[in-house]
PDB file of N, CA and C in Angstrom:
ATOM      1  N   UNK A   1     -56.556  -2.564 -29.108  1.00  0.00           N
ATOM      2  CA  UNK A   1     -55.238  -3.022 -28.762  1.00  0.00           C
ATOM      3  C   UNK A   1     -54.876  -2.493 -27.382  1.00  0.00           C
ATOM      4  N   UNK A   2     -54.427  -3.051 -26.122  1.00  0.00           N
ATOM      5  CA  UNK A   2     -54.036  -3.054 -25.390  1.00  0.00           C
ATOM      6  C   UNK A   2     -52.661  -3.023 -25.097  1.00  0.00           C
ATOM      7  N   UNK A   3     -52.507  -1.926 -24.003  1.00  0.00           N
ATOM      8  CA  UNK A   3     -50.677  -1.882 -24.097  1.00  0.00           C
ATOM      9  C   UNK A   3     -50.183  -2.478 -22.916  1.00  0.00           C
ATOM     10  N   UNK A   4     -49.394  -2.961 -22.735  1.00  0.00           N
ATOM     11  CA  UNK A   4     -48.767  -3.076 -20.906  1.00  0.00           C
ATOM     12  C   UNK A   4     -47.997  -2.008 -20.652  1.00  0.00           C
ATOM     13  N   UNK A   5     -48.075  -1.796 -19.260  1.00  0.00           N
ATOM     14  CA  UNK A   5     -48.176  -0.856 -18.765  1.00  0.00           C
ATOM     15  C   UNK A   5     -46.827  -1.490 -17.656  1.00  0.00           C
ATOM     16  N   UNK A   6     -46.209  -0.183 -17.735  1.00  0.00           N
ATOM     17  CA  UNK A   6     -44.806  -0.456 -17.277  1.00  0.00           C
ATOM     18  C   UNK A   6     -44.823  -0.561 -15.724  1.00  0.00           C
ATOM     19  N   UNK A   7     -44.295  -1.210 -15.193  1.00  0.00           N
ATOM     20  CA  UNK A   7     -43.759  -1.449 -13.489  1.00  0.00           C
ATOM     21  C   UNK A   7     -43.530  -0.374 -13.176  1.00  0.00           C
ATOM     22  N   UNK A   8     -44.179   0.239 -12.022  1.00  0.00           N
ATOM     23  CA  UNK A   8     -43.045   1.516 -11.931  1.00  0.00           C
ATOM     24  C   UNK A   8     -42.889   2.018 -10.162  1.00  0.00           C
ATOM     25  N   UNK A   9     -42.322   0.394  -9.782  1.00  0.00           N
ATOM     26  CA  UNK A   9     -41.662   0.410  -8.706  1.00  0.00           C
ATOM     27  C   UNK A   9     -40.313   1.388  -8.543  1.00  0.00           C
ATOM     28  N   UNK A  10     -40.284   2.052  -7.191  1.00  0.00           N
ATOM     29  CA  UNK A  10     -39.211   2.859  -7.366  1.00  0.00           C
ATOM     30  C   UNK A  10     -37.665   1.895  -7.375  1.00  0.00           C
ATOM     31  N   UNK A  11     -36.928   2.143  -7.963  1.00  0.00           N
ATOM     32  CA  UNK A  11     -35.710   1.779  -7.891  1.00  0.00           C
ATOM     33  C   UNK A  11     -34.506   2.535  -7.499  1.00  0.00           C
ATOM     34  N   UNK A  12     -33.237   1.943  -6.997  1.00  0.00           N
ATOM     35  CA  UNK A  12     -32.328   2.393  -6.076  1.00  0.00           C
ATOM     36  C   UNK A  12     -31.293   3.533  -7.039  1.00  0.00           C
ATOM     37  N   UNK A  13     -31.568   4.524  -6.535  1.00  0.00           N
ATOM     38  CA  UNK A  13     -30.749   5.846  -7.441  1.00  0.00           C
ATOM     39  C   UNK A  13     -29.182   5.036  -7.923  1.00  0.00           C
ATOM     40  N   UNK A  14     -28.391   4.712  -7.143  1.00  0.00           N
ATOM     41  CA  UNK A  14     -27.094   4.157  -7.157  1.00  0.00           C
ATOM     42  C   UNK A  14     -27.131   2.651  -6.399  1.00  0.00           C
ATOM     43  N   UNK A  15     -25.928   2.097  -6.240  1.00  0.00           N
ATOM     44  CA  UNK A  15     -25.511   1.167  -5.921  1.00  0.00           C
ATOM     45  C   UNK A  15     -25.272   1.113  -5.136  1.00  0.00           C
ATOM     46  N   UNK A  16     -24.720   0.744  -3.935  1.00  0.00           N
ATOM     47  CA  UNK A  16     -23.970   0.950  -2.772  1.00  0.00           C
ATOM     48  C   UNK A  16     -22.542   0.382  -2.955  1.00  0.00           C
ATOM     49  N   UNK A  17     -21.529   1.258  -2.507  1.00  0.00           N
ATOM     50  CA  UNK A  17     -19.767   0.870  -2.789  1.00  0.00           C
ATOM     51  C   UNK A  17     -19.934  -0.617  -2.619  1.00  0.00           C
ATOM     52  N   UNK A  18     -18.862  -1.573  -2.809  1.00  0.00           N
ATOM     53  CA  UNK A  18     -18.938  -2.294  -2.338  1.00  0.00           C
ATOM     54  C   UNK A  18     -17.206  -2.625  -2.009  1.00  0.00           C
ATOM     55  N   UNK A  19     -16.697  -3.311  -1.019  1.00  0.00           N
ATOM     56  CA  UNK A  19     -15.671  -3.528  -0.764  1.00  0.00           C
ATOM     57  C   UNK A  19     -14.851  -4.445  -1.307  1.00  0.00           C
ATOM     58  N   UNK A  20     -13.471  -4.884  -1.110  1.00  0.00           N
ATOM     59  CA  UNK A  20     -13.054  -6.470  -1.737  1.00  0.00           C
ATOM     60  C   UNK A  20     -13.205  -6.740  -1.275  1.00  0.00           C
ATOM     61  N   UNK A  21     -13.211  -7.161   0.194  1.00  0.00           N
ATOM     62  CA  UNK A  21     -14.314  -8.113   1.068  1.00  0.00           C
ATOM     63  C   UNK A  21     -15.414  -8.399   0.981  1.00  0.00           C
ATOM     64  N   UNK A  22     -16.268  -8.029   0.466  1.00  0.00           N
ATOM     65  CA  UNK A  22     -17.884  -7.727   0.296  1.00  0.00           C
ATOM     66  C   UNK A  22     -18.665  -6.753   1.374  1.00  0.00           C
ATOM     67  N   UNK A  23     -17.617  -6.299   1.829  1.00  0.00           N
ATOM     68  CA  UNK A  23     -18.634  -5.611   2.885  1.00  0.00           C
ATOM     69  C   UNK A  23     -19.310  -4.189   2.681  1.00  0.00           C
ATOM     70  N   UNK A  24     -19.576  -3.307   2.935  1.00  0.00           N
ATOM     71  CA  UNK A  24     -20.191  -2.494   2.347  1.00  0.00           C
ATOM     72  C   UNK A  24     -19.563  -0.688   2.720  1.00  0.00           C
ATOM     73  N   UNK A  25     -18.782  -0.264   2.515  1.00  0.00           N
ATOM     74  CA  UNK A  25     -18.689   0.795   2.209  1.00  0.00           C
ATOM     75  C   UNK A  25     -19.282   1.959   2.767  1.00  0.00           C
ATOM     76  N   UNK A  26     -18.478   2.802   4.092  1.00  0.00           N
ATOM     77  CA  UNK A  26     -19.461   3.502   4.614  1.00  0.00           C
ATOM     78  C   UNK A  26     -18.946   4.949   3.842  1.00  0.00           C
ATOM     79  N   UNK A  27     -19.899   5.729   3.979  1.00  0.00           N
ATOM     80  CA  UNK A  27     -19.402   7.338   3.354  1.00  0.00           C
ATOM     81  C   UNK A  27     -18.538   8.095   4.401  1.00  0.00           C
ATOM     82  N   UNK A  28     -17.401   8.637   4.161  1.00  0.00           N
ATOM     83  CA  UNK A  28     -16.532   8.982   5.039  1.00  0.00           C
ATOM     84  C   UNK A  28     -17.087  10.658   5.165  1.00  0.00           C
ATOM     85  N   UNK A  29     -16.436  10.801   6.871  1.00  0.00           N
ATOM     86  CA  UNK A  29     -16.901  12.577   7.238  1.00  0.00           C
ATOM     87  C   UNK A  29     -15.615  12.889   6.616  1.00  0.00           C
ATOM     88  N   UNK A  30     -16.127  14.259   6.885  1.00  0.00           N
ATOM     89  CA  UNK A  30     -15.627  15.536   6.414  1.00  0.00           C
ATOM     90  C   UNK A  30     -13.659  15.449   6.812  1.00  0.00           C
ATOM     91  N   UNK A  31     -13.681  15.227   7.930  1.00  0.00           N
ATOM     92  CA  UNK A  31     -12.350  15.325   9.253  1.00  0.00           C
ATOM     93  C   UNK A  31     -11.734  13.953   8.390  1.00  0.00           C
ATOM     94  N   UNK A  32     -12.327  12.679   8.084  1.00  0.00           N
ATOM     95  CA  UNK A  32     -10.917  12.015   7.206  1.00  0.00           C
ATOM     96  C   UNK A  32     -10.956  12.119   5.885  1.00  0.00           C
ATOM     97  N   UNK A  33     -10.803  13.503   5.240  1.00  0.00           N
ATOM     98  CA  UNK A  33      -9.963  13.678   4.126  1.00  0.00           C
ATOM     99  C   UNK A  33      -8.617  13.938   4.449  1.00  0.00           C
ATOM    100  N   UNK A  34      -8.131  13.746   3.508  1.00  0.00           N
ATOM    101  CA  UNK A  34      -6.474  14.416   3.621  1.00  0.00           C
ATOM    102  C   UNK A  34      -6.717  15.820   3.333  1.00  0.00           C
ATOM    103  N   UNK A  35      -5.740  16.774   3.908  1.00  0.00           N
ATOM    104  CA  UNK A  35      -5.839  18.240   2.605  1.00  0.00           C
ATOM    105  C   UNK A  35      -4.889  18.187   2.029  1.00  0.00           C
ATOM    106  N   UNK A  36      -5.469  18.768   1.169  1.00  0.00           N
ATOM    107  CA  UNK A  36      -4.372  18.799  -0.833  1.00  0.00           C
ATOM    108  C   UNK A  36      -3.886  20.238  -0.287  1.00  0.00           C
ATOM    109  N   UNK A  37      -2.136  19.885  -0.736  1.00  0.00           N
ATOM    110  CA  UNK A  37      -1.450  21.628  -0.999  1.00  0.00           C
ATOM    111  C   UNK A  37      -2.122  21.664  -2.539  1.00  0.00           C
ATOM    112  N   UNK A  38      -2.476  22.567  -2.977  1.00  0.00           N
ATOM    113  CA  UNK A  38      -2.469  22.895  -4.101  1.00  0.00           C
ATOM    114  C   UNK A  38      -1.058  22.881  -5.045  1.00  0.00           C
ATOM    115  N   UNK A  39      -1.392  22.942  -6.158  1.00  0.00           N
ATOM    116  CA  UNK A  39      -0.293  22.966  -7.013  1.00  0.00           C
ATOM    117  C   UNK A  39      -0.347  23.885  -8.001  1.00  0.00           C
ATOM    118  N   UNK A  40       0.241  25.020  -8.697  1.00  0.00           N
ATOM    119  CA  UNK A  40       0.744  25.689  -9.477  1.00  0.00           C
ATOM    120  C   UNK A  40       1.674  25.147 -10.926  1.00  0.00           C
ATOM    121  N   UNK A  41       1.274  24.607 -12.147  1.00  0.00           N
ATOM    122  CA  UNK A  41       2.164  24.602 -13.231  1.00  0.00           C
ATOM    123  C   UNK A  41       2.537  25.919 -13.920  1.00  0.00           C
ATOM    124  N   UNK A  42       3.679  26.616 -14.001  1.00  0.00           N
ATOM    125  CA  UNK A  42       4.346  27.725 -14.544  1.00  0.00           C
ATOM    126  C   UNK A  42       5.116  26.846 -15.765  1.00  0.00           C
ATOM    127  N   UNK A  43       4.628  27.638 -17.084  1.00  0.00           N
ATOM    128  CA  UNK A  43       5.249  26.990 -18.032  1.00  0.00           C
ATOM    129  C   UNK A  43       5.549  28.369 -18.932  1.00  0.00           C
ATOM    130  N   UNK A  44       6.447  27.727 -19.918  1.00  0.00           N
ATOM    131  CA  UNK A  44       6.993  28.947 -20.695  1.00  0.00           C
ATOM    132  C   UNK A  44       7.789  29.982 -20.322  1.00  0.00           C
ATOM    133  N   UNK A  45       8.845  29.516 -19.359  1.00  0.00           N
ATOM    134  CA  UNK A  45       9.341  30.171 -18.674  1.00  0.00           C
ATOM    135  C   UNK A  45      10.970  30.604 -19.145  1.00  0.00           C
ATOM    136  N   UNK A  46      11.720  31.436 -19.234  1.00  0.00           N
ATOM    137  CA  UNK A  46      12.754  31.584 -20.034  1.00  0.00           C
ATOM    138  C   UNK A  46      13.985  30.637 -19.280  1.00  0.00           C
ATOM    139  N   UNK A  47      14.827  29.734 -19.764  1.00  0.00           N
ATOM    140  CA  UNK A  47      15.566  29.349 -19.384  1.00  0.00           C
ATOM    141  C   UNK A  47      16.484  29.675 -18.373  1.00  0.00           C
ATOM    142  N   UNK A  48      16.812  31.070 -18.038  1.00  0.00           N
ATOM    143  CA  UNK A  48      17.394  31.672 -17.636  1.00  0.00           C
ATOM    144  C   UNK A  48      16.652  32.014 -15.869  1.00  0.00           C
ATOM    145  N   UNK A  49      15.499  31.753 -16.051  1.00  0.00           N
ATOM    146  CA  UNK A  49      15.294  31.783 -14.963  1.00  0.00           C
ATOM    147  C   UNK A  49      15.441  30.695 -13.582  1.00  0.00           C
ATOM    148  N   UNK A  50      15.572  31.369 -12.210  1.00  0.00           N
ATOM    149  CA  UNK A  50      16.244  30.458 -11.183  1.00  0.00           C
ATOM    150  C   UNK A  50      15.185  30.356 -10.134  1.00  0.00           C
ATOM    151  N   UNK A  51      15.140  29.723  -9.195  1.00  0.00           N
ATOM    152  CA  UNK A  51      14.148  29.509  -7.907  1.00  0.00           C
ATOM    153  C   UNK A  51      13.883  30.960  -7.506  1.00  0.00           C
ATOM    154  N   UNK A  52      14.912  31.658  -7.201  1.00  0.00           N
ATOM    155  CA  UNK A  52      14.895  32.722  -6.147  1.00  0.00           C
ATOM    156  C   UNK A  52      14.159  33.968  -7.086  1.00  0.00           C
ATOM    157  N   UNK A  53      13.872  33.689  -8.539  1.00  0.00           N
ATOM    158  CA  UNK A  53      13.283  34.891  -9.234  1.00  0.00           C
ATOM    159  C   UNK A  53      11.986  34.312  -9.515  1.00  0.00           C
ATOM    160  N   UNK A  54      11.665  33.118  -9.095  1.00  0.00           N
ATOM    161  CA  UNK A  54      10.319  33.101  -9.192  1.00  0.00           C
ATOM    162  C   UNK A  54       9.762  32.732  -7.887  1.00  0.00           C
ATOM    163  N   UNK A  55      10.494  32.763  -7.115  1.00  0.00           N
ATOM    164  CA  UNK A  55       9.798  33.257  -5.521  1.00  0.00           C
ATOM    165  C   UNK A  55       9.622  34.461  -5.526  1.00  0.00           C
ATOM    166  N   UNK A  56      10.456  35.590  -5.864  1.00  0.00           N
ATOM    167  CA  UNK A  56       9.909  36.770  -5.472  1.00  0.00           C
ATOM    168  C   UNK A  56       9.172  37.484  -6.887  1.00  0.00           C
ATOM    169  N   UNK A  57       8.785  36.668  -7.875  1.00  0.00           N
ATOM    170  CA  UNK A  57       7.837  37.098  -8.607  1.00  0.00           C
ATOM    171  C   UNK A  57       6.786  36.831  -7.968  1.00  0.00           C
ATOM    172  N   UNK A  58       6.347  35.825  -7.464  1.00  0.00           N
ATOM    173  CA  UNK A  58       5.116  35.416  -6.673  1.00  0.00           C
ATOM    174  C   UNK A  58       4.919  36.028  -5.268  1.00  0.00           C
ATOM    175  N   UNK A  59       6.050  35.935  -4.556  1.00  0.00           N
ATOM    176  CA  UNK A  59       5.816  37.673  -3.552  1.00  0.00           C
ATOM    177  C   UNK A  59       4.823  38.711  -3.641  1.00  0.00           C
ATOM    178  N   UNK A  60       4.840  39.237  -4.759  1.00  0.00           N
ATOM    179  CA  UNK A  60       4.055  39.995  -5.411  1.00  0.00           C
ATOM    180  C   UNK A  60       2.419  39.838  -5.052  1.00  0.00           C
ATOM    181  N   UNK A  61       1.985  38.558  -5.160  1.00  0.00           N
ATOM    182  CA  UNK A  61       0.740  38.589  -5.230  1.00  0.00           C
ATOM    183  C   UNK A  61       0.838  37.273  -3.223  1.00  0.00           C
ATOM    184  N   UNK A  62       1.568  38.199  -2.654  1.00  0.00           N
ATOM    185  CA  UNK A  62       1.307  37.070  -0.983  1.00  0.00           C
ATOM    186  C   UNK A  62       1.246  35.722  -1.184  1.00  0.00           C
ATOM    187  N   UNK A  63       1.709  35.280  -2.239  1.00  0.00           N
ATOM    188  CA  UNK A  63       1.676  33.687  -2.198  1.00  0.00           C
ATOM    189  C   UNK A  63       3.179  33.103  -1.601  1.00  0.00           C
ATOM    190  N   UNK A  64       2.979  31.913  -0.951  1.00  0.00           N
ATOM    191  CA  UNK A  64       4.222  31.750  -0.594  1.00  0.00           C
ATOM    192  C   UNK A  64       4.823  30.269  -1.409  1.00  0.00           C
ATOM    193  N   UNK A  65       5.842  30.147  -1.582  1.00  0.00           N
ATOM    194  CA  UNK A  65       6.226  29.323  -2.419  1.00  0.00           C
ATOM    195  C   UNK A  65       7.268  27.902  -1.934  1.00  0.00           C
ATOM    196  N   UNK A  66       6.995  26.911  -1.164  1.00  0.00           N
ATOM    197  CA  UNK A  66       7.652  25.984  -0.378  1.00  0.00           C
ATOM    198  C   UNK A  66       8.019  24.941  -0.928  1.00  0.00           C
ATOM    199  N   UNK A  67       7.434  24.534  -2.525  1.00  0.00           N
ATOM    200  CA  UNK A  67       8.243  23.494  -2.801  1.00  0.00           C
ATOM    201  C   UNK A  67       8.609  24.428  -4.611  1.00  0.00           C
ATOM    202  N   UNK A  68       9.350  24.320  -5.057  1.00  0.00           N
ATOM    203  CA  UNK A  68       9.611  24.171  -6.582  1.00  0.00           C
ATOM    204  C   UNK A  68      10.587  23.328  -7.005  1.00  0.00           C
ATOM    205  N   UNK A  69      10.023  23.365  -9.001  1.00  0.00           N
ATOM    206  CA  UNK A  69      10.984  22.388  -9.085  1.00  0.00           C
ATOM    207  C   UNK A  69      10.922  22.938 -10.738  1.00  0.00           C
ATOM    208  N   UNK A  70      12.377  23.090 -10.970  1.00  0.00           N
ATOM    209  CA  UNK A  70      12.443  23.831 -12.645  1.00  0.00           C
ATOM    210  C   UNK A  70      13.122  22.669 -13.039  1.00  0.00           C
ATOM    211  N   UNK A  71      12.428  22.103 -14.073  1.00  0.00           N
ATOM    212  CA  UNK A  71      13.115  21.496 -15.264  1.00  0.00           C
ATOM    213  C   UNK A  71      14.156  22.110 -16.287  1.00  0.00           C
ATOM    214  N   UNK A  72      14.855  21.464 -16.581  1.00  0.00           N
ATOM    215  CA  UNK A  72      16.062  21.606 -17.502  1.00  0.00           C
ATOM    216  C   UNK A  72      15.987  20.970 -18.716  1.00  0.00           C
ATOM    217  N   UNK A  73      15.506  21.565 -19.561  1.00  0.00           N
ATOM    218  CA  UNK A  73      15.996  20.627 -20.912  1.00  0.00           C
ATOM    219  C   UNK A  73      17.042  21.151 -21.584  1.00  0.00           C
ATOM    220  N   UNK A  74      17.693  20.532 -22.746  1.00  0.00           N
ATOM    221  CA  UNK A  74      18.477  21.079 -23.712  1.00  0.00           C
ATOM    222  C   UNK A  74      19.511  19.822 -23.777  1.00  0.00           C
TER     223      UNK A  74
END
């Protein structure tokens, strides 16, 4: 009995992007990303607390703190 014996042309790791135009997708450098601020979620936090006590809790460790935003429920 005889087996066939598989093709074993190399084939293309991935695809190449493709555009809605059809055109093709170049890989972008380094220089056009955007940079990300990072973000911080603080949860479990006692109601009672205000902006200005959790800026200078974070003082503490040289971080600086430029945007917040405390939710209110109840």
């Amino acid at each position: 009995m005889k087996v066939a014996e598989k093709d074993t042309k190399p084939t293309e790791k991935s695809p190449k992007p493709v555009t809605k135009n059809g055109g093709i997708e170049k890989k972008k450098k380094k220089e056009d990303f955007e940079v990300r601020i990072p973000r911080i979620i603080v949860r479990n936090l006692n109601f009672k607390v205000n902006e200005d006590q959790l800026k200078k809790a974070f003082e503490k460790i040289n971080a600086t703190i430029n945007n917040t935003s405390i939710v209110k429920r109840g």
